[in-house]
N, C-alpha and C. Protein backbone atom coordinates (compact mmCIF):
# COMPACT_ATOMS: atom_id res chain seq x y z
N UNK A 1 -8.29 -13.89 -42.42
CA UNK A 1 -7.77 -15.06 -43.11
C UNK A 1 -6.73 -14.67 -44.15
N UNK A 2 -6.61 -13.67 -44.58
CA UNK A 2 -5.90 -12.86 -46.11
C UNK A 2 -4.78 -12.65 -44.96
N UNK A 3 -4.75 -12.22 -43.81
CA UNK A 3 -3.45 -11.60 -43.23
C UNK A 3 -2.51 -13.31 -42.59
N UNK A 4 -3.28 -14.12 -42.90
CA UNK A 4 -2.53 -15.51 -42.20
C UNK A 4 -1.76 -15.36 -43.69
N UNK A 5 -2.23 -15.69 -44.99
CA UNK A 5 -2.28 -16.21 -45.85
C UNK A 5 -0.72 -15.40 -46.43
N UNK A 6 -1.45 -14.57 -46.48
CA UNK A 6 -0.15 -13.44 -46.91
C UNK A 6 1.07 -13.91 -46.17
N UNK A 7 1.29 -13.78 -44.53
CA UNK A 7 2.25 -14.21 -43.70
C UNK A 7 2.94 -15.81 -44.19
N UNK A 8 1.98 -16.30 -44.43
CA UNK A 8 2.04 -17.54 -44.71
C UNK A 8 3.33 -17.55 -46.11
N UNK A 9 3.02 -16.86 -47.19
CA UNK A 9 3.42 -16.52 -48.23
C UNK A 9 4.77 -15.57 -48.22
N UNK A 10 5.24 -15.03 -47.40
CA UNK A 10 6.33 -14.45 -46.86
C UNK A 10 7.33 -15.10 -46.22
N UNK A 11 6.93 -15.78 -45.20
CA UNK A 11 7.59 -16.88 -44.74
C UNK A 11 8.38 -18.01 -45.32
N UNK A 12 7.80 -18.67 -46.77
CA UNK A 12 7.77 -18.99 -47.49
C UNK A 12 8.78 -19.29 -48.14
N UNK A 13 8.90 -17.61 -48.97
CA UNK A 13 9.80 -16.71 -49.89
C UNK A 13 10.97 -16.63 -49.31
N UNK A 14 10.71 -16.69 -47.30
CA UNK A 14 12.19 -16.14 -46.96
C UNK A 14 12.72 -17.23 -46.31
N UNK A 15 11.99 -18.83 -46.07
CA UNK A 15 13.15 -19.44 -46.04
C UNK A 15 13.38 -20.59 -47.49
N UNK A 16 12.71 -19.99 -48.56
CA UNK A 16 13.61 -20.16 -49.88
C UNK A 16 14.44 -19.99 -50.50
N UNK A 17 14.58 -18.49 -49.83
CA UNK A 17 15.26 -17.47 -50.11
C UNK A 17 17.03 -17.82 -49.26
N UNK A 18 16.62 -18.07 -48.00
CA UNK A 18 17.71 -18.29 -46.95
C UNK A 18 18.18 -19.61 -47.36
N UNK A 19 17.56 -20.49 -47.83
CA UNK A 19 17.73 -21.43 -48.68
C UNK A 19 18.73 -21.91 -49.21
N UNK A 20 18.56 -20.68 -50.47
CA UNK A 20 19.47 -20.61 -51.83
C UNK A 20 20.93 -19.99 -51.26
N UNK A 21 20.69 -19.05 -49.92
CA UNK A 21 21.43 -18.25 -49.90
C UNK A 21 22.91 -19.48 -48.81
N UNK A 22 22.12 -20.31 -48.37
CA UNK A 22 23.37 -21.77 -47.62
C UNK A 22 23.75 -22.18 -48.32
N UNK A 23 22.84 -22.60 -49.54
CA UNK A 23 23.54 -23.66 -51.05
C UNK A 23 24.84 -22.43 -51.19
N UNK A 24 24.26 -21.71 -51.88
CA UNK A 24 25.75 -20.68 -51.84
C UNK A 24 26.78 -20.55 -51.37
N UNK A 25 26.95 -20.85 -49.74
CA UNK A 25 27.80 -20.60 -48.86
C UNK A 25 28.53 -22.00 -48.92
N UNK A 26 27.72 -23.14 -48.92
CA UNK A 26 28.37 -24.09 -48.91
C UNK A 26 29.28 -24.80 -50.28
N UNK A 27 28.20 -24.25 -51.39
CA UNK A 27 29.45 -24.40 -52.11
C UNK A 27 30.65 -23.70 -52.44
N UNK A 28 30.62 -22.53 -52.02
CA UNK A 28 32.07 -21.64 -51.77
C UNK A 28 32.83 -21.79 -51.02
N UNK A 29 32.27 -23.16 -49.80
CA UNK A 29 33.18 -23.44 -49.06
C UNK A 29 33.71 -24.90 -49.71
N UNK A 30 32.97 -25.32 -50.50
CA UNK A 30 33.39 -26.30 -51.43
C UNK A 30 34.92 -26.02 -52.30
N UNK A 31 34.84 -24.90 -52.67
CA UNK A 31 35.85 -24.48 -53.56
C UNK A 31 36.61 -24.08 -52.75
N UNK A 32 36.09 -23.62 -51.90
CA UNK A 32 37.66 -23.19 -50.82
C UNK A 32 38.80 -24.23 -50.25
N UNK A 33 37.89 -25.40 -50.39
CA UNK A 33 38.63 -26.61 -49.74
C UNK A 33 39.34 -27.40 -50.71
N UNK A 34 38.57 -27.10 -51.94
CA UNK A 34 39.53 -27.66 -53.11
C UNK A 34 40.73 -26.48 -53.39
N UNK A 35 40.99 -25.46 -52.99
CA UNK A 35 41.84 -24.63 -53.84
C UNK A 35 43.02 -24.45 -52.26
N UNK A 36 42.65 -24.68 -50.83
CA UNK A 36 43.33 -24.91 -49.92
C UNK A 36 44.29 -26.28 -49.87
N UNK A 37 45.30 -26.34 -50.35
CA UNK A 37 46.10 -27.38 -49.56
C UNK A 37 46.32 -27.88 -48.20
N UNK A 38 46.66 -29.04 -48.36
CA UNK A 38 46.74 -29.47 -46.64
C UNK A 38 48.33 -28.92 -46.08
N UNK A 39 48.70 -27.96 -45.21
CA UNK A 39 50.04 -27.66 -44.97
C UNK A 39 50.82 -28.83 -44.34
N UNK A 40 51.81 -28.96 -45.07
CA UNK A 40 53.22 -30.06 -44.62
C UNK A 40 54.02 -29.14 -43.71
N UNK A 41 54.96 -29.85 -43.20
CA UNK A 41 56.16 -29.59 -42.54
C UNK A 41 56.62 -27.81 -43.13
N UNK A 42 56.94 -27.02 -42.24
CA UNK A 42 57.23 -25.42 -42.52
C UNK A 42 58.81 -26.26 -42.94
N UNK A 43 58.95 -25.80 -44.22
CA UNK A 43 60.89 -25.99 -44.77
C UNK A 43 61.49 -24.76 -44.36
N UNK A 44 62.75 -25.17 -44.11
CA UNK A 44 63.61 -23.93 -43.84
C UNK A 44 64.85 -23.92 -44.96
N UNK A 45 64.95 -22.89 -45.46
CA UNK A 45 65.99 -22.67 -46.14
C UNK A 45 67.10 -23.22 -45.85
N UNK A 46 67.94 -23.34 -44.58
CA UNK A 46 68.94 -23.98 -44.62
C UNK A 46 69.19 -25.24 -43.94
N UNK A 47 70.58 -25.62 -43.99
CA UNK A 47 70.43 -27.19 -44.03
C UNK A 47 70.68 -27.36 -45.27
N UNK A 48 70.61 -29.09 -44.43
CA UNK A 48 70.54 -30.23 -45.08
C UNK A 48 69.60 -30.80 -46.28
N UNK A 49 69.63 -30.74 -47.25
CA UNK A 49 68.86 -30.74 -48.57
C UNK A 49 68.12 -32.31 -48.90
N UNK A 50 66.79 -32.08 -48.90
CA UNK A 50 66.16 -33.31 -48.83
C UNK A 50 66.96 -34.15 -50.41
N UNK A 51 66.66 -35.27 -50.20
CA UNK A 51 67.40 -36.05 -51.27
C UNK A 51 68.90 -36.14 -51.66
N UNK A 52 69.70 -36.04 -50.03
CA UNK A 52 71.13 -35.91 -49.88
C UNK A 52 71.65 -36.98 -48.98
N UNK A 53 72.42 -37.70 -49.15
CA UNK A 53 73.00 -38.29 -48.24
C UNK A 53 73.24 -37.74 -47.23
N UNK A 54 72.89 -37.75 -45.32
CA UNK A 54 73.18 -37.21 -44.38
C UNK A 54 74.29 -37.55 -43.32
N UNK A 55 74.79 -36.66 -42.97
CA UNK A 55 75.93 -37.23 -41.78
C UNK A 55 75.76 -38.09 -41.28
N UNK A 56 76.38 -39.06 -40.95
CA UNK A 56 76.39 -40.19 -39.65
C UNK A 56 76.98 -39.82 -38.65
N UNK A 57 76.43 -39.45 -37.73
CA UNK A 57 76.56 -39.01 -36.72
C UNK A 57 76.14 -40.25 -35.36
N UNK A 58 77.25 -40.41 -34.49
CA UNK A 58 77.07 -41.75 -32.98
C UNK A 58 77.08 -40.76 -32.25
N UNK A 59 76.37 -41.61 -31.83
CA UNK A 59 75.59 -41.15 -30.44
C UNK A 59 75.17 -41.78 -29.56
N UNK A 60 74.73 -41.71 -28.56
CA UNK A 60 74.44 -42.90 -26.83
C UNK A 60 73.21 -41.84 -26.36
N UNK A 61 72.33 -42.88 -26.20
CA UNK A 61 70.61 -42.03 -26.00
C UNK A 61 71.16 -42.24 -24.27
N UNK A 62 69.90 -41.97 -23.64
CA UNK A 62 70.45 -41.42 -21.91
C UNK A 62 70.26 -42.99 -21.08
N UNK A 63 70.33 -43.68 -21.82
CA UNK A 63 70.47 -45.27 -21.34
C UNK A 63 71.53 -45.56 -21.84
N UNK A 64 72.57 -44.64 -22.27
CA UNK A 64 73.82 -45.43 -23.05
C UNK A 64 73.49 -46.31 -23.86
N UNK A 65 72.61 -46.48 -24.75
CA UNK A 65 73.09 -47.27 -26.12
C UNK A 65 73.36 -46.41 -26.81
N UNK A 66 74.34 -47.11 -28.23
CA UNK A 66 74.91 -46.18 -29.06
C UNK A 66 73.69 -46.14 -30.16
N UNK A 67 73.90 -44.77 -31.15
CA UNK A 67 72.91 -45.23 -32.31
C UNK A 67 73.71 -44.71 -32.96
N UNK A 68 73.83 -44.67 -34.77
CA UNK A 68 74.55 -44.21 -35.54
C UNK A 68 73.76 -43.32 -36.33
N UNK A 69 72.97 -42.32 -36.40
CA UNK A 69 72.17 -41.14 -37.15
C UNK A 69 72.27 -41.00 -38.28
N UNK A 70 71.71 -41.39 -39.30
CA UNK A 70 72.16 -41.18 -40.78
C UNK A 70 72.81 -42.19 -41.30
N UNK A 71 73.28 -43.08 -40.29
CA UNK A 71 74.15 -44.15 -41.47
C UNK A 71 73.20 -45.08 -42.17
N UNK A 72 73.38 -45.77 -43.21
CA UNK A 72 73.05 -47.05 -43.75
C UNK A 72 72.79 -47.83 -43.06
N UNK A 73 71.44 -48.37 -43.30
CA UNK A 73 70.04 -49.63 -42.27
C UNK A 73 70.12 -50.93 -43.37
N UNK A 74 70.92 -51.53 -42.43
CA UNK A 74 70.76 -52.97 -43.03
C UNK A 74 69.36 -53.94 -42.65
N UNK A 75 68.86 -53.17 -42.01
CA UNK A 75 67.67 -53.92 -41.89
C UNK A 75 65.96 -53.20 -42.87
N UNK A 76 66.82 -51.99 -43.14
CA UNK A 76 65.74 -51.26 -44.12
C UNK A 76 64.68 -50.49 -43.63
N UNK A 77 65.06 -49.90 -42.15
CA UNK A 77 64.54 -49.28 -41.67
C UNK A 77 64.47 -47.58 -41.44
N UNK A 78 63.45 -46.74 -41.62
CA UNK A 78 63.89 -45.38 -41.64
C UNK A 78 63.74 -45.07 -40.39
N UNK A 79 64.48 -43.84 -40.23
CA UNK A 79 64.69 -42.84 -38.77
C UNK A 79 63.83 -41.64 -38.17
N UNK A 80 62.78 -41.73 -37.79
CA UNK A 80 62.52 -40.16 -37.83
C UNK A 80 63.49 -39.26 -36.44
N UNK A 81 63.95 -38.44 -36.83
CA UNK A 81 64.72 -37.89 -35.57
C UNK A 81 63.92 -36.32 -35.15
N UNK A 82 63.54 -36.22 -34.19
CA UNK A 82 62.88 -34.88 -34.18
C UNK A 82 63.31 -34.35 -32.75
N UNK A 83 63.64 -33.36 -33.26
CA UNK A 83 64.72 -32.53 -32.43
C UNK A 83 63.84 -31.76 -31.05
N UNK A 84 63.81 -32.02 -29.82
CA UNK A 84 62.83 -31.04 -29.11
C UNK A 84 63.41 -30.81 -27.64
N UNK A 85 62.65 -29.90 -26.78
CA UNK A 85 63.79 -29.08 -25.46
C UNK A 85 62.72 -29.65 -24.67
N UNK A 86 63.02 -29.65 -23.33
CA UNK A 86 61.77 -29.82 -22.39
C UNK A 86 61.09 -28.16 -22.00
N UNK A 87 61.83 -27.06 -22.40
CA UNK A 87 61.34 -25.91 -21.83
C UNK A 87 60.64 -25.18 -23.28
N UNK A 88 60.15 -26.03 -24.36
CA UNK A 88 59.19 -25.82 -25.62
C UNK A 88 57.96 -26.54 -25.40
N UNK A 89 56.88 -25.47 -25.31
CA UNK A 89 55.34 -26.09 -24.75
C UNK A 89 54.86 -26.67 -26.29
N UNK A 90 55.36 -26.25 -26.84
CA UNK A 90 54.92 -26.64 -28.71
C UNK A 90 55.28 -28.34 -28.56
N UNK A 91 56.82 -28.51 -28.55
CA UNK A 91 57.42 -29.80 -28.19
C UNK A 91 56.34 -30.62 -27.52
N UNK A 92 56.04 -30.51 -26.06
CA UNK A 92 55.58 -30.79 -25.42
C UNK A 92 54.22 -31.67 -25.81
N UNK A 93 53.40 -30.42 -26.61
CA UNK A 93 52.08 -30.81 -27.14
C UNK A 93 52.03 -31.59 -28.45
N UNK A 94 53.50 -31.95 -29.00
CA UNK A 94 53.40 -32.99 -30.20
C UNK A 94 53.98 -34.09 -29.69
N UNK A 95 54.41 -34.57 -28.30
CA UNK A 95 54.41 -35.93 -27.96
C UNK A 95 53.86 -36.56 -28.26
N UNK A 96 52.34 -36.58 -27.59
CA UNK A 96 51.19 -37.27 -27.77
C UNK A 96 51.00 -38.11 -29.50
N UNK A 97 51.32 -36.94 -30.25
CA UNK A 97 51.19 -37.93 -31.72
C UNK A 97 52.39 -38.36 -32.19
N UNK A 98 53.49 -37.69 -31.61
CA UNK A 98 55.05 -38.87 -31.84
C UNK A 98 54.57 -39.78 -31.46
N UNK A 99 53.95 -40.22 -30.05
CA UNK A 99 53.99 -41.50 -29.71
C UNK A 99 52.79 -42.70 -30.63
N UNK A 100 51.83 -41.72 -30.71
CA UNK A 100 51.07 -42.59 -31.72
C UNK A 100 51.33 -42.95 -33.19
N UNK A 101 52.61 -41.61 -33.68
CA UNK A 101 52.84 -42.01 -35.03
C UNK A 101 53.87 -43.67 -35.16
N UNK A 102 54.65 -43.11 -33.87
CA UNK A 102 55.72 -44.61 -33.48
C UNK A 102 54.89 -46.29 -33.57
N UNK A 103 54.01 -46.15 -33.06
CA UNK A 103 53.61 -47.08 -32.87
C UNK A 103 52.93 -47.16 -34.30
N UNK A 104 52.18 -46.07 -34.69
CA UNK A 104 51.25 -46.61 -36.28
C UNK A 104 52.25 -47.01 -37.31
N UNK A 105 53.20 -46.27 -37.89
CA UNK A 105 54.01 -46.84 -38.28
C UNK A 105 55.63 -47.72 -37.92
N UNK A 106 55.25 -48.06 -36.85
CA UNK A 106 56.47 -49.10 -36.45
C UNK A 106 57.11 -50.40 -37.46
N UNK A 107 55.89 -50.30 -38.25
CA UNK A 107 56.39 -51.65 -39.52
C UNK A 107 57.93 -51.12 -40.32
N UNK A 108 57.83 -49.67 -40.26
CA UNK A 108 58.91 -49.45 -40.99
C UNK A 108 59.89 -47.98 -40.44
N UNK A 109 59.53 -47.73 -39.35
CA UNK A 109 60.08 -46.45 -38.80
C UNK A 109 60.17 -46.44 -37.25
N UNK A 110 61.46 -45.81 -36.91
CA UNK A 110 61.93 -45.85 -35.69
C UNK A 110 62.27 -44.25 -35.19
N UNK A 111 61.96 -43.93 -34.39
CA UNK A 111 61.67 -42.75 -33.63
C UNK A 111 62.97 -42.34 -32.82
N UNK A 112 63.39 -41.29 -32.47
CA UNK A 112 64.53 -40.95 -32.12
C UNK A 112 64.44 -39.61 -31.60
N UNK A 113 64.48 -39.23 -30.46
CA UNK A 113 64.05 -37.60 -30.02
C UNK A 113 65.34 -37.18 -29.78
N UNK A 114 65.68 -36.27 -29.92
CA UNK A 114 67.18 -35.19 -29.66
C UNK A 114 67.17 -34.05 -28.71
N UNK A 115 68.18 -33.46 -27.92
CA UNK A 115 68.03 -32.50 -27.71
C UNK A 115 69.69 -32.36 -27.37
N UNK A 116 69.90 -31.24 -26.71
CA UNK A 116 71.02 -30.29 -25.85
C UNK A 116 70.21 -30.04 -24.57
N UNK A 117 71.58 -30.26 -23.78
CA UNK A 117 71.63 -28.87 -22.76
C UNK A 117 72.11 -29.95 -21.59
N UNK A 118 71.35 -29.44 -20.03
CA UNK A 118 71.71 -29.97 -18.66
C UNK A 118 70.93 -31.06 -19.05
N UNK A 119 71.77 -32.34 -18.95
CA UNK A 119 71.22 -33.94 -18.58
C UNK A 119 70.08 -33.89 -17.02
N UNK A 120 70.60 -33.04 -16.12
CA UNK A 120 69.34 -33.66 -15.43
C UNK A 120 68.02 -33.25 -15.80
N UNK A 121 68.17 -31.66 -16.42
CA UNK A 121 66.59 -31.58 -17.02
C UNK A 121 66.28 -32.26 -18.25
N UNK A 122 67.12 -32.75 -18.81
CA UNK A 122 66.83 -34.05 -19.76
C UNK A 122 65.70 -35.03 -19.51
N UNK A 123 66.90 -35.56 -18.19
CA UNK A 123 66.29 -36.86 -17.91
C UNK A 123 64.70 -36.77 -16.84
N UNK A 124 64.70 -35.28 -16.12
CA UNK A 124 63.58 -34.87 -15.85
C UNK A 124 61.92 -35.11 -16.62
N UNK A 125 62.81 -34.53 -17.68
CA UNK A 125 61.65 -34.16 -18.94
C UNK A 125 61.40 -35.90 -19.49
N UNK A 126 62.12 -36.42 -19.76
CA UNK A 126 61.65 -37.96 -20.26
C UNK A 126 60.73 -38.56 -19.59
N UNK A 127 60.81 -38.15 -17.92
CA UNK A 127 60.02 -39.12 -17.04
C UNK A 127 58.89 -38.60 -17.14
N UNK A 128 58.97 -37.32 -16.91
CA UNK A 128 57.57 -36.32 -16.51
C UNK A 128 56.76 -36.65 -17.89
N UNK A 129 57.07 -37.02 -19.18
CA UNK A 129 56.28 -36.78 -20.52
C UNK A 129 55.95 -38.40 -20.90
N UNK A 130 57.12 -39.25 -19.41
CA UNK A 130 57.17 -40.65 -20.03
C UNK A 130 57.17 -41.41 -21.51
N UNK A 131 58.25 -40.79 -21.88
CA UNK A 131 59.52 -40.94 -23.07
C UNK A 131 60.20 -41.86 -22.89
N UNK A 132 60.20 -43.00 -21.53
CA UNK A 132 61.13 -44.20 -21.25
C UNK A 132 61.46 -44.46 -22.69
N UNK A 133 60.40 -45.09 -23.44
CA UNK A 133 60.69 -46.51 -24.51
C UNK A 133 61.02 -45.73 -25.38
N UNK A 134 60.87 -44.44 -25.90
CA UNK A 134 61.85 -43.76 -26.99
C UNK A 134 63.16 -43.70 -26.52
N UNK A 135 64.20 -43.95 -27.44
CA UNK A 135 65.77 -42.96 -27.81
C UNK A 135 65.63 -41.44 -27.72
N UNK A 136 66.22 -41.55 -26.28
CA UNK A 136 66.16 -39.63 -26.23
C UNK A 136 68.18 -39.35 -26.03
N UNK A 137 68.31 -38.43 -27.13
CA UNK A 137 69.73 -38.31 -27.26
C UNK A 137 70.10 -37.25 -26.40
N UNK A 138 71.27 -36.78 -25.68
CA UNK A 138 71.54 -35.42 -25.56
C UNK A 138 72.85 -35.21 -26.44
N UNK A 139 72.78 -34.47 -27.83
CA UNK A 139 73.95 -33.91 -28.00
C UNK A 139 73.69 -32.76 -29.40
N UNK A 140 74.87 -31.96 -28.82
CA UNK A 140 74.93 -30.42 -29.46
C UNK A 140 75.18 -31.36 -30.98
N UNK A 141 76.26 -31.68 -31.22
CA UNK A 141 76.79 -31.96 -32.45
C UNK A 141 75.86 -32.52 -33.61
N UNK A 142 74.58 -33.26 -32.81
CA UNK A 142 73.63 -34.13 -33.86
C UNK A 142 72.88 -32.62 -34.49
N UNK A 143 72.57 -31.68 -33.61
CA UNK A 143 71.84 -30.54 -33.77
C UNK A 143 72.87 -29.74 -34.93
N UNK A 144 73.70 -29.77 -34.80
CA UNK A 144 74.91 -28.50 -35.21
C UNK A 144 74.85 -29.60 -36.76
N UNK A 145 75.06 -30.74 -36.60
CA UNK A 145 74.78 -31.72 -38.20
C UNK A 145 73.90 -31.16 -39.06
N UNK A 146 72.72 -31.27 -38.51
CA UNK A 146 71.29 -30.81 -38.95
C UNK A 146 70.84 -29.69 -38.96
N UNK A 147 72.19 -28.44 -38.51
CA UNK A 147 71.48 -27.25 -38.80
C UNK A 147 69.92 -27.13 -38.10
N UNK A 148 69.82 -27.07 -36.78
CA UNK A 148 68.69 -27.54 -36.30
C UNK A 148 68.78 -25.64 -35.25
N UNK A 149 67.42 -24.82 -35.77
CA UNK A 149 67.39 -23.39 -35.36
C UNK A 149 66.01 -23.32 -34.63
N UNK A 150 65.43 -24.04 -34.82
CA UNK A 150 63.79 -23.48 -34.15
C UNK A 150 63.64 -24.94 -33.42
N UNK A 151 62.54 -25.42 -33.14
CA UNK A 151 61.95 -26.42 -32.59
C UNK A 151 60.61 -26.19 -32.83
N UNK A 152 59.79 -27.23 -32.77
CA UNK A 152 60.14 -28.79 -32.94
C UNK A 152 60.68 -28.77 -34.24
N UNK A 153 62.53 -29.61 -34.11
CA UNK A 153 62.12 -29.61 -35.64
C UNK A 153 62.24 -31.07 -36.14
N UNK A 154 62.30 -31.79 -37.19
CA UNK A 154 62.49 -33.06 -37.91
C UNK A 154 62.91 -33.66 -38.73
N UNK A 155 63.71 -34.66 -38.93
CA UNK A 155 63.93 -35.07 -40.11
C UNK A 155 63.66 -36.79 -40.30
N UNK A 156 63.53 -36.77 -41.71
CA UNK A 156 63.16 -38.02 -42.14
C UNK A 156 63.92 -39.14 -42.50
N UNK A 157 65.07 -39.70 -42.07
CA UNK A 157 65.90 -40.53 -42.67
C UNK A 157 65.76 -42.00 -43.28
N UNK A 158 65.67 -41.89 -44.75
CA UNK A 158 65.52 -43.74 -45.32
C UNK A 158 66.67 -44.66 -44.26
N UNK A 159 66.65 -45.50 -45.42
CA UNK A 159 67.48 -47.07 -44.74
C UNK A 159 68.31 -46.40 -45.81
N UNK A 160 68.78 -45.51 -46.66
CA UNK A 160 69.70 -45.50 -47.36
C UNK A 160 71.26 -44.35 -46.32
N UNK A 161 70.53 -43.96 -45.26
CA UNK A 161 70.81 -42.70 -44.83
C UNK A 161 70.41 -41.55 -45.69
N UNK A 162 69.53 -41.47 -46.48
CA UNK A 162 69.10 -40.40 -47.42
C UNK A 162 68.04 -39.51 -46.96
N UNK A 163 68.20 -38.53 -46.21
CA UNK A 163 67.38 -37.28 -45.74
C UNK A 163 66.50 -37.28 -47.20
N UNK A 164 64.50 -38.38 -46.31
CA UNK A 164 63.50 -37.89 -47.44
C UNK A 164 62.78 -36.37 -47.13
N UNK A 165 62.49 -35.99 -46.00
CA UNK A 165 61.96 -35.04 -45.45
C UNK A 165 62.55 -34.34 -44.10
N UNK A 166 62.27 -32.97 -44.28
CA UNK A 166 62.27 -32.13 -42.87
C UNK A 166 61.76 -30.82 -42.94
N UNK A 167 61.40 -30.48 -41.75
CA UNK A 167 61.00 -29.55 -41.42
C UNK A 167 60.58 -29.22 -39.94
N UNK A 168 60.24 -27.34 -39.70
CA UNK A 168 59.35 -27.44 -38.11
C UNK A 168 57.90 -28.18 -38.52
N UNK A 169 57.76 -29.18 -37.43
CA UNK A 169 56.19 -29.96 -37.15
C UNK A 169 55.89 -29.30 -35.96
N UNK A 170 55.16 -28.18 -35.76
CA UNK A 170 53.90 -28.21 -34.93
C UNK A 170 52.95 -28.68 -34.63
N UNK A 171 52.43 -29.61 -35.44
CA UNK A 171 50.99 -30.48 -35.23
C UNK A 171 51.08 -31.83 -36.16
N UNK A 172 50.34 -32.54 -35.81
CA UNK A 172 50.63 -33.65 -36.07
C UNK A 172 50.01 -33.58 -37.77
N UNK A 173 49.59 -33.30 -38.48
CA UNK A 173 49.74 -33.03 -39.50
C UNK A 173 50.35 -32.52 -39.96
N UNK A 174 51.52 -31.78 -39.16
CA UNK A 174 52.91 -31.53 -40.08
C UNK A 174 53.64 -32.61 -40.22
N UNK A 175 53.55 -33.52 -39.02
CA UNK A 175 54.37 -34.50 -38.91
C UNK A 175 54.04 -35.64 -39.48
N UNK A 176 52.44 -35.82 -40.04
CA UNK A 176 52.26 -36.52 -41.21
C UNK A 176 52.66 -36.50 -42.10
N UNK A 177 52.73 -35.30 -42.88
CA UNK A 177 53.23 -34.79 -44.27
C UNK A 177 54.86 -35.00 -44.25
N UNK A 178 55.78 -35.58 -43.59
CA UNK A 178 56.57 -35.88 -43.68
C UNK A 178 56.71 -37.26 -43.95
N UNK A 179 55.90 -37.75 -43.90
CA UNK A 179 55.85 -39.31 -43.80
C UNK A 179 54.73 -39.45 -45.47
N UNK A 180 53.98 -38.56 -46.02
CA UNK A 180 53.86 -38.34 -46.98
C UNK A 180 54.54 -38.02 -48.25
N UNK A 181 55.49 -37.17 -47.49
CA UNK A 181 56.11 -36.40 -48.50
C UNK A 181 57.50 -37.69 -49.11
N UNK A 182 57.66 -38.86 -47.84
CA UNK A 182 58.88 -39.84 -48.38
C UNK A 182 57.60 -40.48 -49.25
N UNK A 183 56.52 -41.12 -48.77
CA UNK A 183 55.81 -42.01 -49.83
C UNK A 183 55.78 -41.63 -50.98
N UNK A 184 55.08 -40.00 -51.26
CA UNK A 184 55.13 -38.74 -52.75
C UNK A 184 56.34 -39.04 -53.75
N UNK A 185 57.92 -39.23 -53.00
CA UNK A 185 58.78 -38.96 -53.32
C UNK A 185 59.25 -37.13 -53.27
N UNK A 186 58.45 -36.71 -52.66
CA UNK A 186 58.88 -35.49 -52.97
C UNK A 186 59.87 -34.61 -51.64
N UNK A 187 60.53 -33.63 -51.64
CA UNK A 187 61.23 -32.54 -50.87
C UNK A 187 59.97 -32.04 -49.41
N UNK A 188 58.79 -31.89 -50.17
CA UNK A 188 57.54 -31.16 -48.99
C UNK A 188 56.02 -31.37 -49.90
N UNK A 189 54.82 -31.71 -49.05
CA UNK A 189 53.52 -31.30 -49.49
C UNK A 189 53.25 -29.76 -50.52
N UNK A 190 53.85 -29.56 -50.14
CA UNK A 190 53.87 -27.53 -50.37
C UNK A 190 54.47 -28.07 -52.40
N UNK A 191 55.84 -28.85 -52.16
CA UNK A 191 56.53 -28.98 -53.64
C UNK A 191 55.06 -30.03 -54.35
N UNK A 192 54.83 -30.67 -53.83
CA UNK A 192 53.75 -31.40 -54.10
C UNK A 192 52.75 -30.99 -55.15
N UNK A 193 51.96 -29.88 -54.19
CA UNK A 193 50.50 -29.30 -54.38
C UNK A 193 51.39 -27.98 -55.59
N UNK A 194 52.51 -28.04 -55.02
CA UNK A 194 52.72 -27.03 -56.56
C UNK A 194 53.10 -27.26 -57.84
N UNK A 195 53.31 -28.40 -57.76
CA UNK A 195 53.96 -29.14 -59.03
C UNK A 195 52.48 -29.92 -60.01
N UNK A 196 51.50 -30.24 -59.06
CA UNK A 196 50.19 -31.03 -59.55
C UNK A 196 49.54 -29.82 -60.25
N UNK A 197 49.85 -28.39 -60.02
CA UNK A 197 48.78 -27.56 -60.49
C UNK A 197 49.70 -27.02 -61.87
């Protein structure tokens, strides 16, 4: 009976012990999550400088309408333009939340995909990803405007033509934080979380 008892009493100790030792873990993961920021849009040094008036740049998406990139929205609408190739699997895998960001915020933002190169793998890539109802542009010059070097990349244009945000979006929480970073008022999440501390 002394050898239950004892066992009994060990057992006890060690998941009291294992216990104290989760409280621990979890609150260090507590602090980890407060002292981690949420990452925005990767900024690139060059370019176009958030809080600048941007080129207006015309253009004809692959249905021939014209659009004017950067100019002044008399209707008060912003632009997101995000630059992407059909032969970028990154691109590829942030459709899915372009298309859902388009639609979540459609009250005040209009979507605009860009690229270069051969029009038929253009127009390939629109069908295959079914991109119909977006503005898909082909032209070097909107890219060469925007200083546009990696992919995916983005920018944020007000109704003023005023570049609020850009950056590479890999995931759709980069591509949130752009849409944050115009509400913030700020350049990036990153200027954000460094300016609050």
């Amino acid at each position: 009976m002394s050898a239950l008892a004892i066992s009994n009493v060990v057992l006890w100790v060690l998941v009291l012990t294992l216990s104290a030792v989760l409280l621990a873990v979890v609150r260090q993961l507590g602090v980890l999550h407060e002292r981690i920021a949420p990452a925005g849009a990767l900024m690139v040094n060059r370019g176009l400088k958030v809080g600048e008036a941007v080129p207006a740049v015309r253009v004809a998406d692959l249905d021939g309408t014209p659009h004017e990139v950067g100019a002044e929205r008399a209707d008060g609408r912003s632009t997101l333009v995000l630059f992407v190739s059909p032969t970028c699997p990154v691109c590829k895998s942030l459709l899915p939340a372009i298309k859902s960001a388009r639609k979540d915020e459609r009250a005040w933002l209009d979507v605009l995909l860009a690229s270069d190169g051969d029009l038929r793998e253009q127009r390939a890539f629109v069908t295959e990803q079914g991109l119909e109802s977006i503005p898909y542009v082909v032209s070097a010059p909107l890219g060469l405007a925007y200083q546009v070097s990696r992919l995916p990349f983005a920018a944020l244009i007000d109704e003023k033509g005023v570049l609020r945000a850009r950056g590479l979006v890999n995931s759709r929480e980069h591509l949130e934080s752009l849409f944050e970073a115009k509400r913030l008022g700020v350049a990036s999440l990153q200027e954000y979380f460094s300016g609050a501390r």
